[in-house]
Protein backbone atom coordinates (compact mmCIF):
# COMPACT_ATOMS: atom_id res chain seq x y z
CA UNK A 1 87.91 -140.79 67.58
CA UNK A 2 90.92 -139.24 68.66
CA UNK A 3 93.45 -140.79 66.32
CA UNK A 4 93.83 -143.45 63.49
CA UNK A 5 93.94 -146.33 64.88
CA UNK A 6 93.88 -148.29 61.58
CA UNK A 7 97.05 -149.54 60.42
CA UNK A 8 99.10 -148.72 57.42
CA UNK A 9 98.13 -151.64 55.27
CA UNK A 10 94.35 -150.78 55.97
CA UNK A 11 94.54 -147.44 55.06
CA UNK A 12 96.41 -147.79 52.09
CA UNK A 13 94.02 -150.23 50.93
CA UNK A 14 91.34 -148.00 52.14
CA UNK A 15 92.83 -145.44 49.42
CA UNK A 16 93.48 -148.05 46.48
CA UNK A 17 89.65 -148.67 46.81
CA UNK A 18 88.70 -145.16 46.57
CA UNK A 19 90.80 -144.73 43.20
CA UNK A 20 89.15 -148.15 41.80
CA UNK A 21 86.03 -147.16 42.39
CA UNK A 22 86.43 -143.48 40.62
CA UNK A 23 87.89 -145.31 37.58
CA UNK A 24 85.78 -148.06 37.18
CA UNK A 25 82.75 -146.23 38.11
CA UNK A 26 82.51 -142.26 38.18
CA UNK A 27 84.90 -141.98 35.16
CA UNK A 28 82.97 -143.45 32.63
CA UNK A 29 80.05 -140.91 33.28
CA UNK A 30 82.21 -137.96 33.11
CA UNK A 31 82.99 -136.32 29.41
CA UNK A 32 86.25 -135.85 30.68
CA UNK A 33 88.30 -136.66 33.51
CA UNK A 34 91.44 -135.15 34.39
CA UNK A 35 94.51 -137.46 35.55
CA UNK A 36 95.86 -136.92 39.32
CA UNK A 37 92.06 -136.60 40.79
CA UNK A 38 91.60 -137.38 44.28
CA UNK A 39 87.97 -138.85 45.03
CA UNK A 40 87.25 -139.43 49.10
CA UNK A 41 84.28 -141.19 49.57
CA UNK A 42 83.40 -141.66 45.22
CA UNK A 43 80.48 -143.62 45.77
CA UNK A 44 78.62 -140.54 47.65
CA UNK A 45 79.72 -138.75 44.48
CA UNK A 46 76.02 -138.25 41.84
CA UNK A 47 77.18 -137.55 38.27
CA UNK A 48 73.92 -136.90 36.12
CA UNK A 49 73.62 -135.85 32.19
CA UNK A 50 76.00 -135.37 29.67
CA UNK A 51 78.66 -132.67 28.88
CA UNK A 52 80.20 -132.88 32.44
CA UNK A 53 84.07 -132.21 32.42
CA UNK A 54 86.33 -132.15 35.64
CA UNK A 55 90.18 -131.04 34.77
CA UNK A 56 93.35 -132.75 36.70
CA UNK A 57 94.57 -132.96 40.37
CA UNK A 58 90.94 -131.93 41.44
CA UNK A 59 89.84 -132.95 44.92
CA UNK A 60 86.18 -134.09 45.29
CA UNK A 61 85.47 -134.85 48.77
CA UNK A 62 81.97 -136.59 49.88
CA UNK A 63 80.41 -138.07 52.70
CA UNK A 64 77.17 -140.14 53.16
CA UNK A 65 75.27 -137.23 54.61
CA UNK A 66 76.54 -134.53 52.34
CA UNK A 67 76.76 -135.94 48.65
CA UNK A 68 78.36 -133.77 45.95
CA UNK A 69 75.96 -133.40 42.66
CA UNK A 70 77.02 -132.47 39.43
CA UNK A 71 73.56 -132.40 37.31
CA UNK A 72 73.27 -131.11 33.60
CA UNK A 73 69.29 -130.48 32.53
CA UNK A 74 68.89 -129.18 29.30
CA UNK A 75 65.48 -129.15 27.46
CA UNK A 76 67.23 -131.17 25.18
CA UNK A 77 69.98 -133.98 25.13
CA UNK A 78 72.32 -131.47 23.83
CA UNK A 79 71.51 -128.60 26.31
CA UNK A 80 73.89 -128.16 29.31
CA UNK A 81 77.56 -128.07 30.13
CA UNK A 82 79.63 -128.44 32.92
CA UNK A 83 83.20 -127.81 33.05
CA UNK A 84 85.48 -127.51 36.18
CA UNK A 85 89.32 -126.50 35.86
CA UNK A 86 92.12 -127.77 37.10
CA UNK A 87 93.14 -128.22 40.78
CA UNK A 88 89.57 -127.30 41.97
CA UNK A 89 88.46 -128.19 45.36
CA UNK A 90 85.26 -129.64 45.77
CA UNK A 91 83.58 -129.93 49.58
CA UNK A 92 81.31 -132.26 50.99
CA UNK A 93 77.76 -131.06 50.08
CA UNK A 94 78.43 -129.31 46.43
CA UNK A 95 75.78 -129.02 43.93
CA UNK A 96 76.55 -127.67 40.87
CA UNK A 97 73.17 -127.81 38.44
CA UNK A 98 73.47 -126.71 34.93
CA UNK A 99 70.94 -125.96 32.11
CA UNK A 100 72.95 -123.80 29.52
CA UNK A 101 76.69 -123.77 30.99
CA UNK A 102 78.98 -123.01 33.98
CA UNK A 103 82.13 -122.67 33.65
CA UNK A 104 85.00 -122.94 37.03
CA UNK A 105 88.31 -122.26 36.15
CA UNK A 106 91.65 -123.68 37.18
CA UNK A 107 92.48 -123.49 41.55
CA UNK A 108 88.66 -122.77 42.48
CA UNK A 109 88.03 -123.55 46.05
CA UNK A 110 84.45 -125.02 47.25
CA UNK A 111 83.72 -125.05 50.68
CA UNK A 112 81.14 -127.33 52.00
CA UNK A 113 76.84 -127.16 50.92
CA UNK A 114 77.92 -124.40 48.01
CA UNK A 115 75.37 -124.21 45.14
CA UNK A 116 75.85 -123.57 41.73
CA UNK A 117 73.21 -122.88 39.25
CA UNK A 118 72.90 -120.95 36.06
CA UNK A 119 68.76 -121.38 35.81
CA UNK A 120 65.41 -120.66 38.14
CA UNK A 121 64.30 -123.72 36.80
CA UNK A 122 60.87 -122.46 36.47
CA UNK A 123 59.38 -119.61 35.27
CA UNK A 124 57.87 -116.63 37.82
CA UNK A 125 54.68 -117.02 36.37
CA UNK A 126 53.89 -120.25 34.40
CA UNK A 127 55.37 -123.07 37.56
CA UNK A 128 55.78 -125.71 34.56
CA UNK A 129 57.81 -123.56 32.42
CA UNK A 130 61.58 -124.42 32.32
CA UNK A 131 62.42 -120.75 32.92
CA UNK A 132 65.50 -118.80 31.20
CA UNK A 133 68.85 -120.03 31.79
CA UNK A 134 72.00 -117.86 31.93
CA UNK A 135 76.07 -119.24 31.70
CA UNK A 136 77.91 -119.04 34.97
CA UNK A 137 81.43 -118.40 35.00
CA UNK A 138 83.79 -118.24 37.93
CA UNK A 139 87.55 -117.59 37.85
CA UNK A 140 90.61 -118.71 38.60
CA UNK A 141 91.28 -119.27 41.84
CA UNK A 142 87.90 -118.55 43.70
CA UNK A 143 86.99 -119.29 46.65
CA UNK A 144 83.74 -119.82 47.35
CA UNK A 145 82.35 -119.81 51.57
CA UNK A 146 80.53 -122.44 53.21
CA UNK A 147 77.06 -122.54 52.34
CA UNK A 148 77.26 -119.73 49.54
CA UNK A 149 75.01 -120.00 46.62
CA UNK A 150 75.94 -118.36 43.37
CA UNK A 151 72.88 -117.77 40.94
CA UNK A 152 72.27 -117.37 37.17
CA UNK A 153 74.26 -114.92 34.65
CA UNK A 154 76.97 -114.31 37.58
CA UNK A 155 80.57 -113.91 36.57
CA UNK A 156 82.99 -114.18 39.72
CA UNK A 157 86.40 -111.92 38.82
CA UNK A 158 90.03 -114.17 39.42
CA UNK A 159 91.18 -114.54 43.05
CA UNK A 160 87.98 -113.16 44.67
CA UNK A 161 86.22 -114.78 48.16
CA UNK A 162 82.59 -115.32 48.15
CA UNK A 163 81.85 -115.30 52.32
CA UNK A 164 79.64 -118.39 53.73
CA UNK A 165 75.82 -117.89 53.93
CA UNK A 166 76.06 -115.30 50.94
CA UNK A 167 73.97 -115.49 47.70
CA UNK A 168 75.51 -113.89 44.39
CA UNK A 169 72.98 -112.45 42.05
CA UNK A 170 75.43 -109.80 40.28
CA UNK A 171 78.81 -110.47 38.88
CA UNK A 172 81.93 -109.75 41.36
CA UNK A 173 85.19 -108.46 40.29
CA UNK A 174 88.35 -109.64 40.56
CA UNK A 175 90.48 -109.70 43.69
CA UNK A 176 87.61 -108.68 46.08
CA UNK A 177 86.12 -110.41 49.25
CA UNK A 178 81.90 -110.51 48.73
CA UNK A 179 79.90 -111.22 51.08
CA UNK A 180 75.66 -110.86 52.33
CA UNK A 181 72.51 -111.41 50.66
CA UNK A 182 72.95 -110.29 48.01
CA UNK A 183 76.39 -110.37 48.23
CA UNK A 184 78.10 -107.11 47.75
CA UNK A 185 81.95 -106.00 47.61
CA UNK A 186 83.05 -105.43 51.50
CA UNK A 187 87.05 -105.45 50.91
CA UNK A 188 89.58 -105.12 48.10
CA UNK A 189 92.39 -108.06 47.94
CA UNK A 190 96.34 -106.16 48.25
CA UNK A 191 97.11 -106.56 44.73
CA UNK A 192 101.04 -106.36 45.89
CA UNK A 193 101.06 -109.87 47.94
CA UNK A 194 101.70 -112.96 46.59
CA UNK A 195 99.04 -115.47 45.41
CA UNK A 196 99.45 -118.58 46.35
CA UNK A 197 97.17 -121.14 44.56
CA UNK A 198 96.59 -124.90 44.61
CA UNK A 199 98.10 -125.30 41.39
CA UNK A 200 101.27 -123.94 42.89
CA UNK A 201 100.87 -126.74 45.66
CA UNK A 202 99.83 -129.05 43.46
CA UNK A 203 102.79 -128.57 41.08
CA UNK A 204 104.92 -131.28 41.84
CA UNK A 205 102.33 -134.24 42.29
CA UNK A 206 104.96 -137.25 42.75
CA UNK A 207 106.46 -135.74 45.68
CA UNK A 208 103.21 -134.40 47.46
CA UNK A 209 102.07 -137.90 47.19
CA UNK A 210 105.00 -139.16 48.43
CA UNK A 211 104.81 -136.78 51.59
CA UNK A 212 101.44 -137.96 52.28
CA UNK A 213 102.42 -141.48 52.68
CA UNK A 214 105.27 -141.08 54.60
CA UNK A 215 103.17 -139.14 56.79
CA UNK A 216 100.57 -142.01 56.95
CA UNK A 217 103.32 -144.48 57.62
CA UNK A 218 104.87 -142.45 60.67
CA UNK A 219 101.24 -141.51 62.04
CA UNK A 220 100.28 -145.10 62.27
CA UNK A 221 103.38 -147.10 62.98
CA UNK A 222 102.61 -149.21 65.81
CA UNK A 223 99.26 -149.82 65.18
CA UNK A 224 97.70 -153.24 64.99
CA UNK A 225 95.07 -154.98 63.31
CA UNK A 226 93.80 -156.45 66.40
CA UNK A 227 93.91 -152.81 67.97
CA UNK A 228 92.09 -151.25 65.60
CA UNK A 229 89.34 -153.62 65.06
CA UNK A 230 89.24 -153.29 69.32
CA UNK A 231 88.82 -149.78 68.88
CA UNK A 232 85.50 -149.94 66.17
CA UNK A 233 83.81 -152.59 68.56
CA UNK A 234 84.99 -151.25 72.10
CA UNK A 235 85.80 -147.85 71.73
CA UNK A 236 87.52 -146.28 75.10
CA UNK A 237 87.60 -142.80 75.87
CA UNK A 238 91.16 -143.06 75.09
CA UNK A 239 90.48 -143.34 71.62
């Protein structure tokens, strides 16, 4: 539809809903759980295995069609680790699968379908082997394309793009823009500009939030309960 026709009271209950469900029911499967996360859709959201650790203010968005998956499978119980930073962004679609360890550092961006994965899961030769994991680690403030899928023993350098559609085999460096398959260096960062992460937007928490609703209230003043539920059942082009 064109606009939210929903009004304030819905949407805001809409939202309280979203933050029961990640407490009552994601939280308790996580290791740890940051304060300040932002689920969208939680219940399209597939936590499996232990040793799974998501820092504060993250943003984990989902839908029903592109479920985010964060899987640790360790030959043993104690095999496996999963930890994600601090104001991380995490898109529709994201797998990250772990059999030794990936680490994501604080302000890492994930656009949507991204794959993460520090194992082949089987061996070249012998199909029913577990094959021969190697850690991950990506940096502060990556930003990882649409699509992208970073593989095995990769270490991604601070501030660097990975480009949709690419697949990193080798490490990256730091303050680069990678792209292709493989993905290769195509364009240095200007080391003079100013970064701008999502930690610095997320700094002040209380009064982001507060923005958002005021936006919410001024974007759907006016709207009704008996409009919207009009709009679900007889939608007009208008809509």
């Amino acid at each position: 539809m064109r606009k939210d026709h929903r009004p304030y009271i819905i949407k805001k209950a809409w939202l309280d809903l979203q933050k029961w469900y990640a407490r009552y029911f994601l939280k308790p499967q996580f290791d740890k759980l940051g304060k300040g996360c932002t689920f969208m859709r939680p219940w399209h959201v597939e936590i499996f295995g232990s040793r799974i650790e998501l820092g504060k203010f993250a943003t984990v968005i989902a839908t029903s069609d592109k479920k985010i998956r964060l899987a640790v499978w360790g030959r043993n119980t104690e095999d496996g680790q999963i930890k994600i930073g601090n104001y991380c962004l995490i898109s529709p679609g994201v797998r990250i699968s772990a059999a030794e360890k990936i680490i994501i550092k604080d302000s890492c961006m994930f656009a949507s379908r991204v794959y993460v994965t520090d194992s082949d899961w089987h061996d070249i030769y012998d199909r029913a082997a577990f094959g021969v994991p190697a850690p991950v680690i990506i940096n502060e403030n990556v930003w990882i394309g649409d699509g992208a899928v970073v593989c095995k023993g990769v270490n991604i350098g601070k501030n660097s793009v990975v480009g949709a559609g690419s697949v990193v085999t080798k490490n990256i460096p730091e303050n680069v823009i990678a792209a292709g398959n493989p993905a290769v260096v195509i364009r240095h960062l200007d080391s003079e500009k100013d970064m701008k992460t999502r930690a610095n937007w997320l700094s002040d928490p209380v009064r982001l939030a507060k923005e958002f609703d005021m936006m919410d209230r001024e974007n759907l003043a006016g709207n009704s309960l008996s409009g919207w539920i009009r709009s679900r059942l007889f939608p007009r082009s208008s809509d």
